[in-house]
Protein backbone atom coordinates (compact mmCIF):
# COMPACT_ATOMS: atom_id res chain seq x y z
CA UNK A 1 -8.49 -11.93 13.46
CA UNK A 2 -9.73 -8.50 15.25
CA UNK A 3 -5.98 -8.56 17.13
CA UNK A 4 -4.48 -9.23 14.14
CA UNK A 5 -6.63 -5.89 12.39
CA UNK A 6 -5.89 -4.04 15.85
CA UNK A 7 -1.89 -3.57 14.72
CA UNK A 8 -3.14 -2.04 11.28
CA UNK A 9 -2.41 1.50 10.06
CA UNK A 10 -5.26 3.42 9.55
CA UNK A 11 -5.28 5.04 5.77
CA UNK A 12 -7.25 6.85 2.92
CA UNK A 13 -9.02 4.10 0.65
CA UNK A 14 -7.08 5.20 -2.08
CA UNK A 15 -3.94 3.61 -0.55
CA UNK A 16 -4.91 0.28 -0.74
CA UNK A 17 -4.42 -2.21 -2.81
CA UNK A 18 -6.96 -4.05 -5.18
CA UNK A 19 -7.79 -7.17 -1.82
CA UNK A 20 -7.43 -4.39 0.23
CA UNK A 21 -4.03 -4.27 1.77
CA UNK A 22 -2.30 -0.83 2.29
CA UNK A 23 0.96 -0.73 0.74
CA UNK A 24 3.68 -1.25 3.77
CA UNK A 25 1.75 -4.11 5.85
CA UNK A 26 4.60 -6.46 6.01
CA UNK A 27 3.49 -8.24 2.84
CA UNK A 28 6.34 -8.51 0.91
CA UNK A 29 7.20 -7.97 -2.97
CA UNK A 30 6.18 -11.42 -4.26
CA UNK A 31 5.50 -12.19 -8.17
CA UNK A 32 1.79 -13.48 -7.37
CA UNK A 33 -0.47 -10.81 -6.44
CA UNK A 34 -3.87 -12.10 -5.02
CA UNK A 35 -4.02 -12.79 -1.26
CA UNK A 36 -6.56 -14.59 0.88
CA UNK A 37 -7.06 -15.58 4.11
CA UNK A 38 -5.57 -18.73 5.19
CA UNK A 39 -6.85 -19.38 8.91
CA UNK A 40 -5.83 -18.08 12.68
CA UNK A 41 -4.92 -19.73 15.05
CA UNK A 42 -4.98 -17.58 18.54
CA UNK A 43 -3.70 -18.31 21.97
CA UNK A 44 -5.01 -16.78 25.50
CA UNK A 45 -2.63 -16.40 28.11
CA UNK A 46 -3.97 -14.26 30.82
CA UNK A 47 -6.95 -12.00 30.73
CA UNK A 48 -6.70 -8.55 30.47
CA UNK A 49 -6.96 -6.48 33.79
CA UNK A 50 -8.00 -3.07 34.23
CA UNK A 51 -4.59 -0.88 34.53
CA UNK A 52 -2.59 -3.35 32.02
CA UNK A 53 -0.48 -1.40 29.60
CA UNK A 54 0.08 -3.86 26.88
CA UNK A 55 2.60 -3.62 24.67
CA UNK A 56 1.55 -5.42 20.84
CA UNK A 57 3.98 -6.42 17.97
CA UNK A 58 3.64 -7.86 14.53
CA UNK A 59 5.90 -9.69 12.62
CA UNK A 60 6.61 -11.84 9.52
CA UNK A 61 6.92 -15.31 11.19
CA UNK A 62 7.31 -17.55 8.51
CA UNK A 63 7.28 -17.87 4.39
CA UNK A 64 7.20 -21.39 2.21
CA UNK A 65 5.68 -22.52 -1.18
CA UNK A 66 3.41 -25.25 -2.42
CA UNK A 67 1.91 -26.12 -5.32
CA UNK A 68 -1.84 -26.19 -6.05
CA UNK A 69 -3.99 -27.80 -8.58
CA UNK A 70 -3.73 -24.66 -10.30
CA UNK A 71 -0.06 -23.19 -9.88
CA UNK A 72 1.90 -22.06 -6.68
CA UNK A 73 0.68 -20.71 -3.73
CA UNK A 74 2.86 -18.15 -1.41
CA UNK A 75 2.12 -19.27 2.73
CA UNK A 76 2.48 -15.58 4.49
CA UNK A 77 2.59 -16.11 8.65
CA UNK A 78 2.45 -13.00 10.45
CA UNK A 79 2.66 -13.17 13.93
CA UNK A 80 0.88 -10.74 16.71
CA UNK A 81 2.57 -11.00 20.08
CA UNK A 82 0.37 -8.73 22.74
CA UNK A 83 2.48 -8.86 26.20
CA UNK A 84 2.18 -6.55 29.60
CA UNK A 85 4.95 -3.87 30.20
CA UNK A 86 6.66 -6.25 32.47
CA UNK A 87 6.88 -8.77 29.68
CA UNK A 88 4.00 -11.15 30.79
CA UNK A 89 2.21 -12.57 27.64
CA UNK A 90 -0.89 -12.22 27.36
CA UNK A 91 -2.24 -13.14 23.75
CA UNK A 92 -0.35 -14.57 20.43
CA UNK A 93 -2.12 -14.61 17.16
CA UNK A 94 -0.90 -16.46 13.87
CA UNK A 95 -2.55 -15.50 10.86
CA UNK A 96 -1.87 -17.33 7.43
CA UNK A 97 -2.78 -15.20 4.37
CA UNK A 98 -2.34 -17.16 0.89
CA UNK A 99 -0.83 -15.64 -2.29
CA UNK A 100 -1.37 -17.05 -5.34
């Protein structure tokens, strides 16, 4: 989960939002509006050397519904892909965050 906050913008409080998610984070307009975290799962490829440049992305991986014993919940995956300059990976994060 510290990878995950690693990729985060860094704002006044003001900005976020009441479970404390700044407006912009890849969470996108959905009608239910409280989130929660779901799990992460996080893979180790290499370690990290002294002299690495890593290069980190985040993206939206994957979206789907289910029901729960009381209404619908919204799965959010975000993926966090760190990798060397030269394209080697070196750790992948998932990170589930529930909307319901």
């Amino acid at each position: 989960m510290f990878l995950f906050g690693a990729l985060r913008q860094i704002g006044p409080i003001e900005d976020l939002g009441p479970d404390g998610i700044p407006a912009g984070s890849l969470l996108p307009n959905l009608p239910l509006k409280r989130v929660m975290a779901g799990g992460t799962k996080t893979r180790y490829f290499r370690a990290v050397r002294p002299g690495d440049v890593l290069i980190a992305s985040r993206s939206l991986a994957e979206i789907y519904e289910k029901s729960g014993s009381q209404g619908p919940l919204i799965f959010l995956v975000y993926k966090l892909d760190v990798r060397t300059e030269t394209g080697e990976p070196v750790v992948e994060e998932l990170q589930t965050r529930i909307v319901r």
